[in-house]
Protein backbone atom coordinates (compact mmCIF):
# COMPACT_ATOMS: atom_id res chain seq x y z
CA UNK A 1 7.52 27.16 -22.78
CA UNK A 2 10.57 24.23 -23.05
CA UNK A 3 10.15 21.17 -24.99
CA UNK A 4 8.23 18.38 -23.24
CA UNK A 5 7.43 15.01 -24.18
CA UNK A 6 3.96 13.54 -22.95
CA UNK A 7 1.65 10.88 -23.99
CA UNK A 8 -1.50 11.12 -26.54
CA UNK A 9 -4.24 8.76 -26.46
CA UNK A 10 -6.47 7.99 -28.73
CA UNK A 11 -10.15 6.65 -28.24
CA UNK A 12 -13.06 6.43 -30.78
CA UNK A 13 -15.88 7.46 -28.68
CA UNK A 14 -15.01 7.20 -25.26
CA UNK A 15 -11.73 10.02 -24.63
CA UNK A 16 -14.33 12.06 -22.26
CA UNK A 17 -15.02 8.91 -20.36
CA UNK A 18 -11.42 7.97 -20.12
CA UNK A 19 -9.73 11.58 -19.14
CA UNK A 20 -12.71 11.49 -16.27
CA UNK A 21 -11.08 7.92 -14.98
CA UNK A 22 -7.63 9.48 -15.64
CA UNK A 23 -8.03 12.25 -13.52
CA UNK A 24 -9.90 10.38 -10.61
CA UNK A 25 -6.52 8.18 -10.71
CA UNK A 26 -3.79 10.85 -10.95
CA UNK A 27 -5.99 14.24 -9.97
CA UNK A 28 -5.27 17.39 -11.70
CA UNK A 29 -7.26 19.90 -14.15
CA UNK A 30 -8.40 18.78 -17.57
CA UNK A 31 -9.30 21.01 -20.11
CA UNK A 32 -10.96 19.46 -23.27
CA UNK A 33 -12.44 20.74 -26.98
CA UNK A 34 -14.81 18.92 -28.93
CA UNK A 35 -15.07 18.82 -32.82
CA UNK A 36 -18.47 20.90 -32.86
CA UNK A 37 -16.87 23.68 -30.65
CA UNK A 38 -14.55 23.86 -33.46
CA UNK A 39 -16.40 23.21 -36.46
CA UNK A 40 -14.18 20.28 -37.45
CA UNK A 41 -16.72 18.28 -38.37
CA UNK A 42 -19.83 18.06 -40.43
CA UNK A 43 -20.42 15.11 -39.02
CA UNK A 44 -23.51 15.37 -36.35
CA UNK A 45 -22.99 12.48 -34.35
CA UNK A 46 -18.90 13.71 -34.00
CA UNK A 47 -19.93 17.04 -32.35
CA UNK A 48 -19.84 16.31 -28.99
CA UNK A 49 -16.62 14.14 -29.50
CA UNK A 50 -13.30 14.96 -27.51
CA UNK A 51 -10.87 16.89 -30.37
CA UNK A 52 -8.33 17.53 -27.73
CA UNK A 53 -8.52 16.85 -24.13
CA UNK A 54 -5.04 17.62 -21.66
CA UNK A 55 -5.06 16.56 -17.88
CA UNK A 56 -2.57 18.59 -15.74
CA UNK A 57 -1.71 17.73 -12.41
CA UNK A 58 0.29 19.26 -9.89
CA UNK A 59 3.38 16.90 -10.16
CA UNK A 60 3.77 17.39 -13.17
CA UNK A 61 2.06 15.15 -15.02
CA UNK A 62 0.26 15.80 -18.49
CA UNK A 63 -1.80 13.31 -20.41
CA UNK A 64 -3.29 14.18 -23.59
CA UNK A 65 -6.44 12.13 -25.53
CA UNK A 66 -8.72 12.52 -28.05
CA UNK A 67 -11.55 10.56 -29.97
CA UNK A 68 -10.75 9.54 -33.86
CA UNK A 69 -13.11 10.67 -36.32
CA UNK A 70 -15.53 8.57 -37.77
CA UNK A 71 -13.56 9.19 -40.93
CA UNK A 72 -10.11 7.81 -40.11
CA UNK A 73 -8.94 4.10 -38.86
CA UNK A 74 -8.64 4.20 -35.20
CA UNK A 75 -5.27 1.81 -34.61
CA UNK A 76 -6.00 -1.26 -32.80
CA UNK A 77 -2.15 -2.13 -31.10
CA UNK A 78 0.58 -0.22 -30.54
CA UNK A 79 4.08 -0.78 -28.72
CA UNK A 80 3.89 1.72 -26.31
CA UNK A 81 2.97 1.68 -22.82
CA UNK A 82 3.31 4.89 -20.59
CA UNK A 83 5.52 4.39 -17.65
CA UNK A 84 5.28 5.46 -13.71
CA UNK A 85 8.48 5.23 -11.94
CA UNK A 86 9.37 7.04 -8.84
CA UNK A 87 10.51 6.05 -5.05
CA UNK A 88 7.06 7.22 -3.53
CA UNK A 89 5.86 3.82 -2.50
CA UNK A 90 2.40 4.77 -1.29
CA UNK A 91 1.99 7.28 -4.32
CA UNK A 92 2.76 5.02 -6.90
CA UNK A 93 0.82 1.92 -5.68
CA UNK A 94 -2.34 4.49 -5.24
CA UNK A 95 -2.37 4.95 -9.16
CA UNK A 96 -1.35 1.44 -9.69
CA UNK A 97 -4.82 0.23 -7.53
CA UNK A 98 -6.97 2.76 -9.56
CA UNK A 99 -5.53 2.34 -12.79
CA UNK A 100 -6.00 -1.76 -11.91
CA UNK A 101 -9.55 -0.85 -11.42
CA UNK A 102 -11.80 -2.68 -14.29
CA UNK A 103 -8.31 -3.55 -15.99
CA UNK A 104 -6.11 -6.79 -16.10
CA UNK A 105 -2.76 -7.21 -14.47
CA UNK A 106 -0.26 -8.31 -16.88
CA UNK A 107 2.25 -8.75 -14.43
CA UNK A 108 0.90 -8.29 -10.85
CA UNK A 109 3.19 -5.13 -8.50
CA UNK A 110 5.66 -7.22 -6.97
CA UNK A 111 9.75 -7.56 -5.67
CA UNK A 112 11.65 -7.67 -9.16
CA UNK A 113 14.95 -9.35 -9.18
CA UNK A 114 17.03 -5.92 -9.80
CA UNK A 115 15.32 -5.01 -6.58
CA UNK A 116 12.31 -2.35 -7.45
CA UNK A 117 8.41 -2.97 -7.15
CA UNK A 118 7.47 -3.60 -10.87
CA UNK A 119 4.08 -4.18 -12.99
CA UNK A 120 2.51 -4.43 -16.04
CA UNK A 121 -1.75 -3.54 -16.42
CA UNK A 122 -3.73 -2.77 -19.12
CA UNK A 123 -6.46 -0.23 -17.83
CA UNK A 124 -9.91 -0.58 -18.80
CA UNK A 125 -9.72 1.50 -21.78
CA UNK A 126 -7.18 -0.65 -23.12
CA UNK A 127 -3.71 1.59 -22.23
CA UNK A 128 -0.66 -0.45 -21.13
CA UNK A 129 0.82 1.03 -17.96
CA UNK A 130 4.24 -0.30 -16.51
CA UNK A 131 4.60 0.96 -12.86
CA UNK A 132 8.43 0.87 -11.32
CA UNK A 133 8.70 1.47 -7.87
CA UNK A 134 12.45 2.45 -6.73
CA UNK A 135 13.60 -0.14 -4.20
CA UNK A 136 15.55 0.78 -0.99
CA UNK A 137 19.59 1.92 -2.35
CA UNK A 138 22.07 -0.39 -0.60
């Protein structure tokens, strides 16, 4: 397998719940582990928690998530934000409208002045998303 670089979420008790809403927006296979199906945990109530989820769609895409054990700190902010660029209009404002779904629009999908579609959301499970939508070439 090459390299690849791909983003990995993390939840504290809701990773199932969000891969489910990822792959309604994007499609694709997910494959998931929990702690108990692994014995990582003594914990009862972590048993049926995600350990490591990956969605895998056709174009490419791969998101990974998991819930945070009881145990550890679950980080509260972070400076990343996963990006969707591409020139497929109608593609890209289809994951835009789902993603928008129960979220807020930072910056609503609109004409940017270097001549793309461009917006900022945060999804209802509190990921940023920037979508970039390739404007006509001159």
């Amino acid at each position: 397998m090459s390299s690849r670089l791909n983003p990995y979420l993390g939840f504290r008790d809701n990773a199932r719940e969000a891969m489910d809403f990822y792959q309604g927006v994007f499609g694709g296979e997910i494959t998931r582990t929990t702690y108990g199906e692994f014995n990582a945990s003594e914990d009862p109530s972590e048993q049926d928690k995600i350990m490591h989820s990956e969605l895998t769609t056709t174009n490419g895409f791969s998101l990974m998530a998991s819930d945070t054990p009881n145990g550890m700190e679950l980080p509260t902010s972070s400076s990343i934000t996963v990006s969707l660029s591409g020139d497929d209009e109608a593609e890209l404002t289809g994951y835009w409208d789902k993603l928008l779904d129960g979220g807020t629009a930072i910056m609503p999908l609109s004409k940017a002045p270097w001549g793309d579609s461009f917006g900022m959301l945060t999804d209802k499970f509190g990921t940023s998303w920037m979508v970039n939508i390739a404007g006509a070439s001159a």
